[in-house]
Structures are given as C-alpha cells and as structure tokens.
Protein backbone atom coordinates (compact mmCIF):
# COMPACT_ATOMS: atom_id res chain seq x y z
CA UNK A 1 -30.31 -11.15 -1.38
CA UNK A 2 -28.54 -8.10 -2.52
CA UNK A 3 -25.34 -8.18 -0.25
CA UNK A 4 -22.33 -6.74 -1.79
CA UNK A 5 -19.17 -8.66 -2.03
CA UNK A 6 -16.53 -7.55 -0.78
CA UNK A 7 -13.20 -7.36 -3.07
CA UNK A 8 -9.70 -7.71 -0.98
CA UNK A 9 -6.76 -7.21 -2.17
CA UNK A 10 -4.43 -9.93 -3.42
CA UNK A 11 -0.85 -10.22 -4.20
CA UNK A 12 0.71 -11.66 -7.40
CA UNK A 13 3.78 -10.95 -6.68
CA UNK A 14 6.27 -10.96 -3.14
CA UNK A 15 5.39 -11.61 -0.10
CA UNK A 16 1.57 -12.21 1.41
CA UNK A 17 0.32 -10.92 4.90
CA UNK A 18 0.78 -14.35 6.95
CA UNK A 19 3.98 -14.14 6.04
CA UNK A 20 5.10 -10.56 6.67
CA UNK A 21 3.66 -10.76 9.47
CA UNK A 22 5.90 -13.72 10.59
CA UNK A 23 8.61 -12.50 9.60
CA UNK A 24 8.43 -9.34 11.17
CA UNK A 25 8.00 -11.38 14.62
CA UNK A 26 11.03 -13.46 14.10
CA UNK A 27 12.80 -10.22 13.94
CA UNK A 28 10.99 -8.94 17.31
CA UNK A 29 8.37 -7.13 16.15
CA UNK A 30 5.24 -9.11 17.24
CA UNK A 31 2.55 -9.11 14.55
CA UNK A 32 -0.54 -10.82 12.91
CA UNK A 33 -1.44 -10.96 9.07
CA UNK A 34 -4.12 -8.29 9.93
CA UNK A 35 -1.43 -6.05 11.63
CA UNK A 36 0.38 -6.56 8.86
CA UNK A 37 -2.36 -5.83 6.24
CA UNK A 38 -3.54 -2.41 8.65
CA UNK A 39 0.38 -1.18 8.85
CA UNK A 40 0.32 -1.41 4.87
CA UNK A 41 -3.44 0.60 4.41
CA UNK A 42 -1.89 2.98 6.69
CA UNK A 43 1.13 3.58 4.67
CA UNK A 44 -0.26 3.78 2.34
CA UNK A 45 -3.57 6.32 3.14
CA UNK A 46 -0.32 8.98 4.23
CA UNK A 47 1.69 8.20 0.59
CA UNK A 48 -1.86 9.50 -0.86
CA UNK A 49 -2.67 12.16 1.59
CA UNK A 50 1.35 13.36 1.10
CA UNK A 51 0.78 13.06 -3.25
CA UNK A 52 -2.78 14.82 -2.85
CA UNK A 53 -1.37 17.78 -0.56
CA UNK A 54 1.68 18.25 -3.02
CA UNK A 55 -0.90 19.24 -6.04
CA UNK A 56 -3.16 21.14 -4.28
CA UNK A 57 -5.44 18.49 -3.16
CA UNK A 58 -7.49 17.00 -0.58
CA UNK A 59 -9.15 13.31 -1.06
CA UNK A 60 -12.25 12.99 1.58
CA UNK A 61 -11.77 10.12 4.36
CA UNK A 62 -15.10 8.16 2.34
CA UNK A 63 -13.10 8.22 -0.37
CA UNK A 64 -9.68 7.67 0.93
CA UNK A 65 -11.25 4.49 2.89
CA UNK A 66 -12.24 2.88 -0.70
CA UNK A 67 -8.91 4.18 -2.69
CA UNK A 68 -6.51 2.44 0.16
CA UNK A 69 -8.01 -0.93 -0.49
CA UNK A 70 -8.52 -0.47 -4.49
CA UNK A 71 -6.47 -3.07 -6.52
CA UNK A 72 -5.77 -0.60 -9.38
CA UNK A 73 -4.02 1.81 -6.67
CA UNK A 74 -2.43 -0.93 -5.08
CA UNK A 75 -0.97 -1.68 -9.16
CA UNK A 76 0.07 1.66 -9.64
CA UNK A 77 1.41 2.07 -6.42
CA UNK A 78 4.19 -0.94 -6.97
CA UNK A 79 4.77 0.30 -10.87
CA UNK A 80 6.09 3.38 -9.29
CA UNK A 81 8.05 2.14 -6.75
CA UNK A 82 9.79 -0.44 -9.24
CA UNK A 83 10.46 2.11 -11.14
CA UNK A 84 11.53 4.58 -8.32
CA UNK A 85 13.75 2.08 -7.75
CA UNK A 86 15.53 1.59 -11.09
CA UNK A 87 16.00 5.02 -11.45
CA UNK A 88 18.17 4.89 -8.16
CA UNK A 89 19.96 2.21 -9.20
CA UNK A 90 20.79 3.53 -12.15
CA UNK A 91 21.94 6.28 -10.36
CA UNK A 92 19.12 9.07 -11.08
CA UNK A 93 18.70 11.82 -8.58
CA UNK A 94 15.78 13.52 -7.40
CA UNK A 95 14.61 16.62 -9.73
C-alpha cells in the first residue's frame, strides 16, 4: 500500500518529552509527553512566525504545519540558540 510514513522528531541530545514532561509536574505544572511535545511546536511555530515577520515575510499555515515538525529546523533551531548563548556568555550584546 502506498501509506506515507510519518517522520517524528527525535532528540540526540538533552532531555526527551517523557521526561520534560515529568519534570515539569514535579515542579507543579501538570503535563504529559504530548503536552510537552505541543508546548514545544508551539514555541516554536511563533519563533518562525516572529523571524518571518522581521524580513518581510509570511510562511502559510500548510507550510508552517510541516516546517514546525522538520528535523533540519529543529537542527538549526538549537545551533542558534547554542550559539545565542555563547555569545551572552561571553558577554556580547544585542546589535
């Protein structure tokens, strides 16, 4: 049969869903892995809305719903951060 397979998003690195999500009820903040997963997709569907709007563009929801869950943005997504990061340790401010 010709179903498609779907592709979901792993983590190499840190922390996975299960445990995010328990975490984040020991601290009082009742949650599932798939509460966990959907608070992520969300964050990150507004960090790409908020990039897009900044240069003048504007990503369709159809494509929005397949760039949220895309490994390769996922990637690119930590690679900045880390390196957001080291810049503000090293003491770097905004330009």
């Amino acid at each position: 049969m010709g179903s498609k397979q779907k592709k979901y998003v792993t983590v190499e690195e840190g922390t996975d869903f299960r445990t995010i999500a328990k975490i984040m009820t020991e601290n009082g903040y009742k949650m599932n892995h798939a509460t966990a997963r959907n608070v992520l997709i969300s964050a990150i569907k507004k960090l790409l809305n908020y990039s897009a709007e900044r240069v003048g563009v504007k990503i369709p929801d159809p494509e929005m719903k397949i760039l949220v869950k895309d490994q390769s943005v996922h990637t690119a997504l930590a690679d900045v951060l880390y390196l957001a990061k080291k810049e503000k340790k090293n003491g770097h401010r905004d330009r």
